[in-house]
PDB file of N, CA and C in Angstrom:
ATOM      1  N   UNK A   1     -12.757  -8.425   6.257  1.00  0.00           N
ATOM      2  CA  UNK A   1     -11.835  -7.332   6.047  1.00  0.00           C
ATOM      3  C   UNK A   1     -11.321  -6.867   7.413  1.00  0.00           C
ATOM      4  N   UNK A   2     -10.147  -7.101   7.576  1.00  0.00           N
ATOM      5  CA  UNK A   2      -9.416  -6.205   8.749  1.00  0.00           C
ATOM      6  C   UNK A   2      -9.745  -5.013   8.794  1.00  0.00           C
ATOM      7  N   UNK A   3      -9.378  -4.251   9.756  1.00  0.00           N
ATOM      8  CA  UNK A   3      -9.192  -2.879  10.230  1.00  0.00           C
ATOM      9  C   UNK A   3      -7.844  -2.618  10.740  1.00  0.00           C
ATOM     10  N   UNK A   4      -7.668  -1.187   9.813  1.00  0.00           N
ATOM     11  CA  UNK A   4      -6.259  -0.817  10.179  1.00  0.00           C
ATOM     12  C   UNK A   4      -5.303  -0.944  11.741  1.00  0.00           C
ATOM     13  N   UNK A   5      -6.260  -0.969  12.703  1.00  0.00           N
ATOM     14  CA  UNK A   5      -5.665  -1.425  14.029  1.00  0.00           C
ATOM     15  C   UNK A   5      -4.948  -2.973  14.413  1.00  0.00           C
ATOM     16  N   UNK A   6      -6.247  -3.652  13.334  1.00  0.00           N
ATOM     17  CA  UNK A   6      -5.559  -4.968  13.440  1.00  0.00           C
ATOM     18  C   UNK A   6      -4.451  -5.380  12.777  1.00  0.00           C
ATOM     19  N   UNK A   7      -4.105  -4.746  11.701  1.00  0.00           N
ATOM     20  CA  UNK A   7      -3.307  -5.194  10.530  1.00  0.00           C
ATOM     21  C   UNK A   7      -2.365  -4.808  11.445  1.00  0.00           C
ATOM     22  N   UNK A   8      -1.719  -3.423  12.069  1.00  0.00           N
ATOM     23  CA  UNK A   8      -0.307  -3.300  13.223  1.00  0.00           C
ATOM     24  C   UNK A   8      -0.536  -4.324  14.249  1.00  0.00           C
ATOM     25  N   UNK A   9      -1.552  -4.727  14.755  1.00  0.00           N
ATOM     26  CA  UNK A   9      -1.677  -5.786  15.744  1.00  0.00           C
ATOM     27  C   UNK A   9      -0.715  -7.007  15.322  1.00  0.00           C
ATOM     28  N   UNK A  10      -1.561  -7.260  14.185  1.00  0.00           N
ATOM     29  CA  UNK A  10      -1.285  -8.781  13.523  1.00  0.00           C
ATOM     30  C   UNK A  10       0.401  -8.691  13.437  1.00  0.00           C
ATOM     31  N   UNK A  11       1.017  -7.399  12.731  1.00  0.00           N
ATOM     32  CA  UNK A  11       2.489  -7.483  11.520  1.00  0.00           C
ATOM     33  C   UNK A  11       3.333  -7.209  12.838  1.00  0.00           C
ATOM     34  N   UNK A  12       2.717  -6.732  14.545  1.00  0.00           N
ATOM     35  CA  UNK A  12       3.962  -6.871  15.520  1.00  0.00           C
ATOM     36  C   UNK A  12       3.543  -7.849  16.116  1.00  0.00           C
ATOM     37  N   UNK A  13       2.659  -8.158  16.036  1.00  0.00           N
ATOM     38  CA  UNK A  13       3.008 -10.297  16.731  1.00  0.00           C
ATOM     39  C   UNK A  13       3.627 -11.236  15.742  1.00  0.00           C
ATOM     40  N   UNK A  14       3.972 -10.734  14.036  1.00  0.00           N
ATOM     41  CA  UNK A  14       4.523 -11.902  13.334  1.00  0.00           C
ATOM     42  C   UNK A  14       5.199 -10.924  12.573  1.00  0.00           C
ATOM     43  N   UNK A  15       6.075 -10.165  13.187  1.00  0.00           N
ATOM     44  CA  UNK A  15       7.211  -9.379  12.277  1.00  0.00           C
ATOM     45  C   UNK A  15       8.031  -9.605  10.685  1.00  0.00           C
ATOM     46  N   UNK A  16       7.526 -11.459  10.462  1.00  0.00           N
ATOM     47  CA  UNK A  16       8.055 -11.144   9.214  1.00  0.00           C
ATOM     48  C   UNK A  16       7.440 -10.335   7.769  1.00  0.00           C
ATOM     49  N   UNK A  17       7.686 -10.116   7.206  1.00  0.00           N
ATOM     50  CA  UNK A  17       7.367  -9.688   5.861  1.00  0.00           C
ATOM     51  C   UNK A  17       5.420 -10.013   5.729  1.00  0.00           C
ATOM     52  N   UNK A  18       4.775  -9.357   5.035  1.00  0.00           N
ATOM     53  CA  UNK A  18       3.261  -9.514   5.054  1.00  0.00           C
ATOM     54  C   UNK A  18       2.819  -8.838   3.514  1.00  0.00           C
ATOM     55  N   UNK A  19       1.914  -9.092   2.905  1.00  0.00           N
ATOM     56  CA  UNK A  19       1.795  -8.965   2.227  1.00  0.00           C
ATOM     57  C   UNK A  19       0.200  -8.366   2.310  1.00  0.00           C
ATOM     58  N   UNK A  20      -0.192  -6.811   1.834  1.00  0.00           N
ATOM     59  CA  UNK A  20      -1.436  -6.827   2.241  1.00  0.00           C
ATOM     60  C   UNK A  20      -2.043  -6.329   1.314  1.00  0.00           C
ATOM     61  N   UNK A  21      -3.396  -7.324   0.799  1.00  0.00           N
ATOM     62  CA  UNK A  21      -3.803  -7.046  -0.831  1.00  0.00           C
ATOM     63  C   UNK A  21      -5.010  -6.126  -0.480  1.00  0.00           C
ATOM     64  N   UNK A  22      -5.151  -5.239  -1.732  1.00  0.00           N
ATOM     65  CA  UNK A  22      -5.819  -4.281  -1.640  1.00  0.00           C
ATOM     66  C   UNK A  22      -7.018  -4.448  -2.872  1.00  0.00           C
ATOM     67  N   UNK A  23      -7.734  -3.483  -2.563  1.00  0.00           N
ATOM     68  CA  UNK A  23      -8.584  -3.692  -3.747  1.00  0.00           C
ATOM     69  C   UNK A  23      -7.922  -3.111  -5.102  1.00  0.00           C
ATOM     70  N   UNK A  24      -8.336  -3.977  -6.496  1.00  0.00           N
ATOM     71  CA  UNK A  24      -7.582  -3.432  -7.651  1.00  0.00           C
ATOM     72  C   UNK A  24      -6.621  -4.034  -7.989  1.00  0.00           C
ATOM     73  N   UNK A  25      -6.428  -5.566  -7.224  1.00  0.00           N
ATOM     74  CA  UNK A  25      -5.233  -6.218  -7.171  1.00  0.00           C
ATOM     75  C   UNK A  25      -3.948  -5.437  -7.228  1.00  0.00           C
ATOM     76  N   UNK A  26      -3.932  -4.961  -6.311  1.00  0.00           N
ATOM     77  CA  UNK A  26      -2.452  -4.095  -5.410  1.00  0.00           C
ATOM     78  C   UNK A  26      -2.501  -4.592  -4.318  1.00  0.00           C
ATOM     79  N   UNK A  27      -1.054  -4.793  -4.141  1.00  0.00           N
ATOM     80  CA  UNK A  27      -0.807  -5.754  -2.598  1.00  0.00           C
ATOM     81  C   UNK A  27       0.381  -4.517  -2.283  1.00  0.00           C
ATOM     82  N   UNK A  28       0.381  -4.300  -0.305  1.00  0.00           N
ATOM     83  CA  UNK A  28       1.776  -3.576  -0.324  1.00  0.00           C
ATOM     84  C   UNK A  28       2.306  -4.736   0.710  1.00  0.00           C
ATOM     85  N   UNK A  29       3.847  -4.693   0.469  1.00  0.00           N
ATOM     86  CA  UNK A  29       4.486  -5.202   1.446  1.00  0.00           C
ATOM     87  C   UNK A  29       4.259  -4.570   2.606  1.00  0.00           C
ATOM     88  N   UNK A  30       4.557  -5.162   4.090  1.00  0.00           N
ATOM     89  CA  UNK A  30       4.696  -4.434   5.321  1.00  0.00           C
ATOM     90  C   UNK A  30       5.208  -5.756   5.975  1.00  0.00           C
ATOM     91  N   UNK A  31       6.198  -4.792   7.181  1.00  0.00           N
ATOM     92  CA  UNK A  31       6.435  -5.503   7.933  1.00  0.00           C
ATOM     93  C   UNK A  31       6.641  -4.503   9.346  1.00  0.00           C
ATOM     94  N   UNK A  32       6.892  -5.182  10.638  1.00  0.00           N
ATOM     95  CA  UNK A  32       7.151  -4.609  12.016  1.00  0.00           C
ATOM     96  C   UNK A  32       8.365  -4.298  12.121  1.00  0.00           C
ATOM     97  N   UNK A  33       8.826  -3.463  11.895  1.00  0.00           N
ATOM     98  CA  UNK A  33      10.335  -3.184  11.979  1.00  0.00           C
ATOM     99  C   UNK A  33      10.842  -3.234  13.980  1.00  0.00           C
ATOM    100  N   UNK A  34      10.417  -2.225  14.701  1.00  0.00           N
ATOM    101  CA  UNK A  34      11.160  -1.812  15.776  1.00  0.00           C
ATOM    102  C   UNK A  34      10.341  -0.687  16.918  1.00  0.00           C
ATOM    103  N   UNK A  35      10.437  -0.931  17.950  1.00  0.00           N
ATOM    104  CA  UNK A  35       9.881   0.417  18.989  1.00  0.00           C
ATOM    105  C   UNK A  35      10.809   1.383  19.134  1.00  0.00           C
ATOM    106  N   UNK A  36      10.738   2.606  19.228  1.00  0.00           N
ATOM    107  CA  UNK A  36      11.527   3.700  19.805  1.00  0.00           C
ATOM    108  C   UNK A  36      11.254   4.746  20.710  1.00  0.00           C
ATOM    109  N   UNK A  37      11.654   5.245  21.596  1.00  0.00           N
ATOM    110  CA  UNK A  37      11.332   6.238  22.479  1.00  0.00           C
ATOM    111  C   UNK A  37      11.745   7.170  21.896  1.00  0.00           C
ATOM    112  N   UNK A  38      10.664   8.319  21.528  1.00  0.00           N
ATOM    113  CA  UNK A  38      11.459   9.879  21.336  1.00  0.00           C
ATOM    114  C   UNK A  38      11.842  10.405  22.428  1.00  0.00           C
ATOM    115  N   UNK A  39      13.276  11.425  21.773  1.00  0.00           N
ATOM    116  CA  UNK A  39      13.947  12.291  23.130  1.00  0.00           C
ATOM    117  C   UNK A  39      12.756  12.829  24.361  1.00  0.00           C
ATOM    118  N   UNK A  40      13.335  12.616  25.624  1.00  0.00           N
ATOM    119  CA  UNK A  40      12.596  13.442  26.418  1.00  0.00           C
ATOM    120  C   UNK A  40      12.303  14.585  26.491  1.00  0.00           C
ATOM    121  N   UNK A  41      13.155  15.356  25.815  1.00  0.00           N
ATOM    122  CA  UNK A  41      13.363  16.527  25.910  1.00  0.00           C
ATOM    123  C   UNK A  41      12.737  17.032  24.515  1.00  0.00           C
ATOM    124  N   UNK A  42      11.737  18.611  24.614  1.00  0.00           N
ATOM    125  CA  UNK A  42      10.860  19.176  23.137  1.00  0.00           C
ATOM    126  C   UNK A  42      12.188  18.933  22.104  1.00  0.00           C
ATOM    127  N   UNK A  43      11.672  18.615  21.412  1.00  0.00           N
ATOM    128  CA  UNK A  43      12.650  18.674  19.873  1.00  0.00           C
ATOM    129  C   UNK A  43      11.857  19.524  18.683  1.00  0.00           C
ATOM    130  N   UNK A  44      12.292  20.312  18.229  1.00  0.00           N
ATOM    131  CA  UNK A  44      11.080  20.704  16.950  1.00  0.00           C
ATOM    132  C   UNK A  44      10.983  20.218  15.728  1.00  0.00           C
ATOM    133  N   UNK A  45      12.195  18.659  15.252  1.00  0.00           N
ATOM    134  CA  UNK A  45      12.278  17.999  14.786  1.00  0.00           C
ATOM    135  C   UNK A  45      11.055  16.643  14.970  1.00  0.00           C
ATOM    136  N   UNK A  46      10.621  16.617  15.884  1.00  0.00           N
ATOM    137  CA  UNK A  46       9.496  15.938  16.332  1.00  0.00           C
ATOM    138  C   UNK A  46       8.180  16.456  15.207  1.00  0.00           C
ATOM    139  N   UNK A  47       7.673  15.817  14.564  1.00  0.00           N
ATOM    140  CA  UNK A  47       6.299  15.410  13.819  1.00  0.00           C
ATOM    141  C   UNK A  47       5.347  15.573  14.712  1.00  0.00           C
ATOM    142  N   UNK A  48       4.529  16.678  13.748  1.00  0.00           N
ATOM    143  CA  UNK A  48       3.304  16.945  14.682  1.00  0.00           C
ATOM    144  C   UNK A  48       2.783  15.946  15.485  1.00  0.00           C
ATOM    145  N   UNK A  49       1.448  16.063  17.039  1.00  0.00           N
ATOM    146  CA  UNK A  49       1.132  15.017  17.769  1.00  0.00           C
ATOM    147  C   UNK A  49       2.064  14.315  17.951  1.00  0.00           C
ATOM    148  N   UNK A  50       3.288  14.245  18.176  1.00  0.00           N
ATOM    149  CA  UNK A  50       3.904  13.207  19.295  1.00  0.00           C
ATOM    150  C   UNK A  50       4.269  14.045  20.005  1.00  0.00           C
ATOM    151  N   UNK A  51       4.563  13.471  21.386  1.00  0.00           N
ATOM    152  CA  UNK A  51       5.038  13.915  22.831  1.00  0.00           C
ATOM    153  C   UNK A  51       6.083  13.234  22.678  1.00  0.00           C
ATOM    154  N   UNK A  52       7.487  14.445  23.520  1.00  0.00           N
ATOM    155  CA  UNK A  52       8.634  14.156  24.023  1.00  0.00           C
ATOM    156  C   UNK A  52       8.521  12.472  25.096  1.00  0.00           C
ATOM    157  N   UNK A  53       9.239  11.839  24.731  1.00  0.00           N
ATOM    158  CA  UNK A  53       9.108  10.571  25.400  1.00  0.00           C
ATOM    159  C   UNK A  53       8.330   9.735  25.193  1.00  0.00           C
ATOM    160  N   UNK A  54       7.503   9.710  24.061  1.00  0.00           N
ATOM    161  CA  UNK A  54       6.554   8.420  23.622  1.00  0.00           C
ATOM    162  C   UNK A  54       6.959   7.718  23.061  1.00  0.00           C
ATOM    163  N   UNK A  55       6.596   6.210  23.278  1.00  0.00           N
ATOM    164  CA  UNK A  55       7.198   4.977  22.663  1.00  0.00           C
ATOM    165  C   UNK A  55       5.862   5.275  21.162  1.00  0.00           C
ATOM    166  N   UNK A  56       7.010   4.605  20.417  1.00  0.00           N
ATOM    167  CA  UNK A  56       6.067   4.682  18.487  1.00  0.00           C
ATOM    168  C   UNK A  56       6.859   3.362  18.190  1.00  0.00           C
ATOM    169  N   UNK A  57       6.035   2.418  17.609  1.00  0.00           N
ATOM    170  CA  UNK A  57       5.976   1.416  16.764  1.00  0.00           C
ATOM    171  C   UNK A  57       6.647   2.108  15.331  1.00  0.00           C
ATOM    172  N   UNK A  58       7.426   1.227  14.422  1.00  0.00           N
ATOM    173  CA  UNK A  58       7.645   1.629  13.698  1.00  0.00           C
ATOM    174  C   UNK A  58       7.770   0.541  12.746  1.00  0.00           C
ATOM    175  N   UNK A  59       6.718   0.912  11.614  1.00  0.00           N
ATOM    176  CA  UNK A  59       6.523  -0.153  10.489  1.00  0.00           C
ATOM    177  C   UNK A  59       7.700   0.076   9.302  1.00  0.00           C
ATOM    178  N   UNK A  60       7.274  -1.096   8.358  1.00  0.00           N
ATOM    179  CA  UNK A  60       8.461  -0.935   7.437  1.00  0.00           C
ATOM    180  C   UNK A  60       6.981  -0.829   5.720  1.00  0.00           C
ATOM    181  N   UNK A  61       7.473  -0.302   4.868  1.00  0.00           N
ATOM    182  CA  UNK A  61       6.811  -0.369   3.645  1.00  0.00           C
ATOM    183  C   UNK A  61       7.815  -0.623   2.823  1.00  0.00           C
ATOM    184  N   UNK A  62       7.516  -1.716   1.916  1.00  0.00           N
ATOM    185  CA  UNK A  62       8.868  -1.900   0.745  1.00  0.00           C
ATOM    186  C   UNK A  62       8.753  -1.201  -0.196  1.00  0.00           C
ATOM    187  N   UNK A  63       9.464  -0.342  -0.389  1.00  0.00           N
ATOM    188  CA  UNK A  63       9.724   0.389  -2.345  1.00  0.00           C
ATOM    189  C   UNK A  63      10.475  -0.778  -3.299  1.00  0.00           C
ATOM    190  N   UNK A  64       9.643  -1.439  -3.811  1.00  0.00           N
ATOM    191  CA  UNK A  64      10.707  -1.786  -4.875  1.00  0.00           C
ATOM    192  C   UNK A  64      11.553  -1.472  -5.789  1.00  0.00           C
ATOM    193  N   UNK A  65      11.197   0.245  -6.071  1.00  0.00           N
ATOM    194  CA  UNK A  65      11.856   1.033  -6.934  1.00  0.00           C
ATOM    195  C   UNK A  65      13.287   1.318  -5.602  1.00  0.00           C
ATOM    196  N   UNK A  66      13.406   1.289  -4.710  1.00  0.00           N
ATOM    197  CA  UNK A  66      14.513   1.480  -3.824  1.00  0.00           C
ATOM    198  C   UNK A  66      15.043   0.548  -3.414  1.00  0.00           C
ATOM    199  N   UNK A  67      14.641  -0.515  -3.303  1.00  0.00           N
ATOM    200  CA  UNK A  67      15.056  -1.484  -3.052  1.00  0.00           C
ATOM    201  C   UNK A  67      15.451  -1.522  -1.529  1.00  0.00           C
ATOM    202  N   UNK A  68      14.490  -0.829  -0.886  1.00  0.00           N
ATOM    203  CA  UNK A  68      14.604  -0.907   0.824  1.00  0.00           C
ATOM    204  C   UNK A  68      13.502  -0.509   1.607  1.00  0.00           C
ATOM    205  N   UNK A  69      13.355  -1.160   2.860  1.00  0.00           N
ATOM    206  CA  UNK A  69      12.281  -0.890   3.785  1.00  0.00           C
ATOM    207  C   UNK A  69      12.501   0.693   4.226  1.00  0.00           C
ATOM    208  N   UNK A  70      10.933   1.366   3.436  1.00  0.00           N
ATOM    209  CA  UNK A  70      10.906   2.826   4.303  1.00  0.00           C
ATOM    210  C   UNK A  70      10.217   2.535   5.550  1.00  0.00           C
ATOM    211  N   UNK A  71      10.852   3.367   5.994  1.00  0.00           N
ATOM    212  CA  UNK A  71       9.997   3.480   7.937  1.00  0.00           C
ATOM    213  C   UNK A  71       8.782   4.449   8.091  1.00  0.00           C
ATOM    214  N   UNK A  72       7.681   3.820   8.750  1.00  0.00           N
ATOM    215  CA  UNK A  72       7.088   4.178   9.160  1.00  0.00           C
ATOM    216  C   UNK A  72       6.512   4.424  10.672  1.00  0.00           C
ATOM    217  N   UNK A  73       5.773   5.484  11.212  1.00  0.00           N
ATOM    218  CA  UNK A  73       5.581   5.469  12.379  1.00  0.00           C
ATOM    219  C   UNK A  73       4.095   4.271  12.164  1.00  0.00           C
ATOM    220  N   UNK A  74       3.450   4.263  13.529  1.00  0.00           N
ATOM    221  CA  UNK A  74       1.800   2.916  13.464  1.00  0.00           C
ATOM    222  C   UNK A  74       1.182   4.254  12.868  1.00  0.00           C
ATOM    223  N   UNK A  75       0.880   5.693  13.885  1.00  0.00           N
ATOM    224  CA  UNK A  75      -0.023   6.565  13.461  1.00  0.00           C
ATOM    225  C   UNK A  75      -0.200   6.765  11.672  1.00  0.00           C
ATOM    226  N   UNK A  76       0.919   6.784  11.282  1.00  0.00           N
ATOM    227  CA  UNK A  76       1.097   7.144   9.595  1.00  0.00           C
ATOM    228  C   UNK A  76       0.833   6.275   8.930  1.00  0.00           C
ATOM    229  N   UNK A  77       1.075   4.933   9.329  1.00  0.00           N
ATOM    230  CA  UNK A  77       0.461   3.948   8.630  1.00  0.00           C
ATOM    231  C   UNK A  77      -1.031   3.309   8.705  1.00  0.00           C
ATOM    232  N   UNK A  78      -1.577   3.619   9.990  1.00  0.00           N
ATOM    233  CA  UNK A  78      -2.726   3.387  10.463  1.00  0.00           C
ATOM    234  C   UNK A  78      -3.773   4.314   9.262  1.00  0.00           C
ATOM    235  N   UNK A  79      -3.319   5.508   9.181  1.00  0.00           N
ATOM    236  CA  UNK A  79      -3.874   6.414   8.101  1.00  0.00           C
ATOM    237  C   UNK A  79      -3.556   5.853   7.054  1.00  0.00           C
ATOM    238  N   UNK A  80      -2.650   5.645   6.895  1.00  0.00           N
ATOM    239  CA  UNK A  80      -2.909   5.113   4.794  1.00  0.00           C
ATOM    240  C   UNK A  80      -3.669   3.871   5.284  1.00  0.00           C
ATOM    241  N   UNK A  81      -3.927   2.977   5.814  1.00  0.00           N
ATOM    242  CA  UNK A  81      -4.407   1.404   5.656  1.00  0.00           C
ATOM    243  C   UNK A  81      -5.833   2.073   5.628  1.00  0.00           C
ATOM    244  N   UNK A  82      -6.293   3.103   6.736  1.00  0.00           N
ATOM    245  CA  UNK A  82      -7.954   3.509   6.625  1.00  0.00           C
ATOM    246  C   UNK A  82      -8.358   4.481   5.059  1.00  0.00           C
ATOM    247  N   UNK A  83      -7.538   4.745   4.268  1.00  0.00           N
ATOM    248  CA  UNK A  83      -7.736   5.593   3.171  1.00  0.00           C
ATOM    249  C   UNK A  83      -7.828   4.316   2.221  1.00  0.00           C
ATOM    250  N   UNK A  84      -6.822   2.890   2.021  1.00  0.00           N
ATOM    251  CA  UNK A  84      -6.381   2.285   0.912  1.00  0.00           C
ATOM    252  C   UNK A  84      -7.606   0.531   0.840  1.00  0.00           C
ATOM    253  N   UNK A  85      -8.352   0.754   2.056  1.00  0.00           N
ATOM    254  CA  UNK A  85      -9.424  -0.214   1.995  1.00  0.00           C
ATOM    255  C   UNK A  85      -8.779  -1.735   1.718  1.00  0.00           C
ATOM    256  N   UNK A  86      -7.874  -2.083   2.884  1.00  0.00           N
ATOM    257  CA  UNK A  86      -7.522  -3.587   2.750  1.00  0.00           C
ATOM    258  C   UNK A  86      -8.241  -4.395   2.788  1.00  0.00           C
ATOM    259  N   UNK A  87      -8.164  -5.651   2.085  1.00  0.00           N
ATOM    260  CA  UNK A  87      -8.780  -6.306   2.064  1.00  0.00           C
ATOM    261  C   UNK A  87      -8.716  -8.044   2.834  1.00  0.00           C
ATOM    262  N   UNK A  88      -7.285  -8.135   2.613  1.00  0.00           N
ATOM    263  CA  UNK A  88      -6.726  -9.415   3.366  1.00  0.00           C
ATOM    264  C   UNK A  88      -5.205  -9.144   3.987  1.00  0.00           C
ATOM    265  N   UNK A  89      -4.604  -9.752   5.076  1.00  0.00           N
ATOM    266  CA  UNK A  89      -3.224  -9.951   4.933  1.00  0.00           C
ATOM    267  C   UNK A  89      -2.439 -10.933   4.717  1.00  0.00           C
ATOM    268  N   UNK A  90      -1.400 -11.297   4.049  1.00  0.00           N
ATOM    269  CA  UNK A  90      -0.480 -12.743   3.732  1.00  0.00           C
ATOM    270  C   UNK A  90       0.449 -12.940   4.748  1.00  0.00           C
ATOM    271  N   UNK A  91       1.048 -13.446   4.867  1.00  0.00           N
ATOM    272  CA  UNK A  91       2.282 -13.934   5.149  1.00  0.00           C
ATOM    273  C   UNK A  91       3.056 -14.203   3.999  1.00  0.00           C
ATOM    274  N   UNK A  92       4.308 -13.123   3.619  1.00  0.00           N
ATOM    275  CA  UNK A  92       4.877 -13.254   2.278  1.00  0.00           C
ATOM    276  C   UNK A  92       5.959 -14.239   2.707  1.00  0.00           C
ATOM    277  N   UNK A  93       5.824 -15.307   1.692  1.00  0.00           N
ATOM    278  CA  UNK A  93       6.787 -16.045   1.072  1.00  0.00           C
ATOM    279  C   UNK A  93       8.198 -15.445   0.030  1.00  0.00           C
ATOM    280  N   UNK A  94       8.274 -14.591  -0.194  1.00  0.00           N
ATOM    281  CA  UNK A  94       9.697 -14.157  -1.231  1.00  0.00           C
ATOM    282  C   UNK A  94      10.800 -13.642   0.216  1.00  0.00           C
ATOM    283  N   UNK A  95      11.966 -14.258   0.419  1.00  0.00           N
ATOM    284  CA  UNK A  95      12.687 -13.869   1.031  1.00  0.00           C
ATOM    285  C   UNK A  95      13.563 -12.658   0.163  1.00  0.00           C
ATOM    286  N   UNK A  96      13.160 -12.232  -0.388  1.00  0.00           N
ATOM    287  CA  UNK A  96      13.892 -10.903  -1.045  1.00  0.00           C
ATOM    288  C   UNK A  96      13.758  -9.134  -0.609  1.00  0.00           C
ATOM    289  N   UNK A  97      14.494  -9.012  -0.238  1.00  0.00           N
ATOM    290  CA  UNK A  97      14.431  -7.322   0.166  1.00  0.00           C
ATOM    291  C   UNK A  97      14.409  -7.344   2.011  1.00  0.00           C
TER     292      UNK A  97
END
């Protein structure tokens, strides 16, 4: 069983699409979307714990009911992967979405 550190490790060294099965046979999509620097400057639009000017990883989660990659920051996702007890990751095969 991975640990949530590894699973962002793993999905930004192989950015495509991943598939990560959970217990209960539930799998979520994920993938590595992109890095970003927040403004330098305080914003109060800024999400608790980040600092003006920190680089954040930013994952993708698929809704299939939306039919699009939501964004995630690593911190936010790092928390759901330690709550949802993964179990393996894929490399997804469906080029869809």
């Amino acid at each position: 069983m991975l640990t949530p550190g590894e699973i962002l490790v793993q999905l930004r060294e192989n950015p495509r699409p991943h598939l990560l099965l959970l217990r209960g046979n539930v799998a979520m999509r994920l993938c590595y979307l992109y890095q970003a620097s927040l403004p330098e400057q305080f914003d109060p639009e800024l999400p608790l714990g980040y600092e003006p000017g920190e680089v954040v990883h930013i994952y993708g989660l698929y809704s299939p009911s939306a039919k699009e990659w939501l964004e995630l920051p690593a911190r936010t996702l790092g928390r759901v992967l330690h709550n949802v007890r993964p179990l393996r990751l894929l490399e997804d095969c469906d080029e869809e979405g």
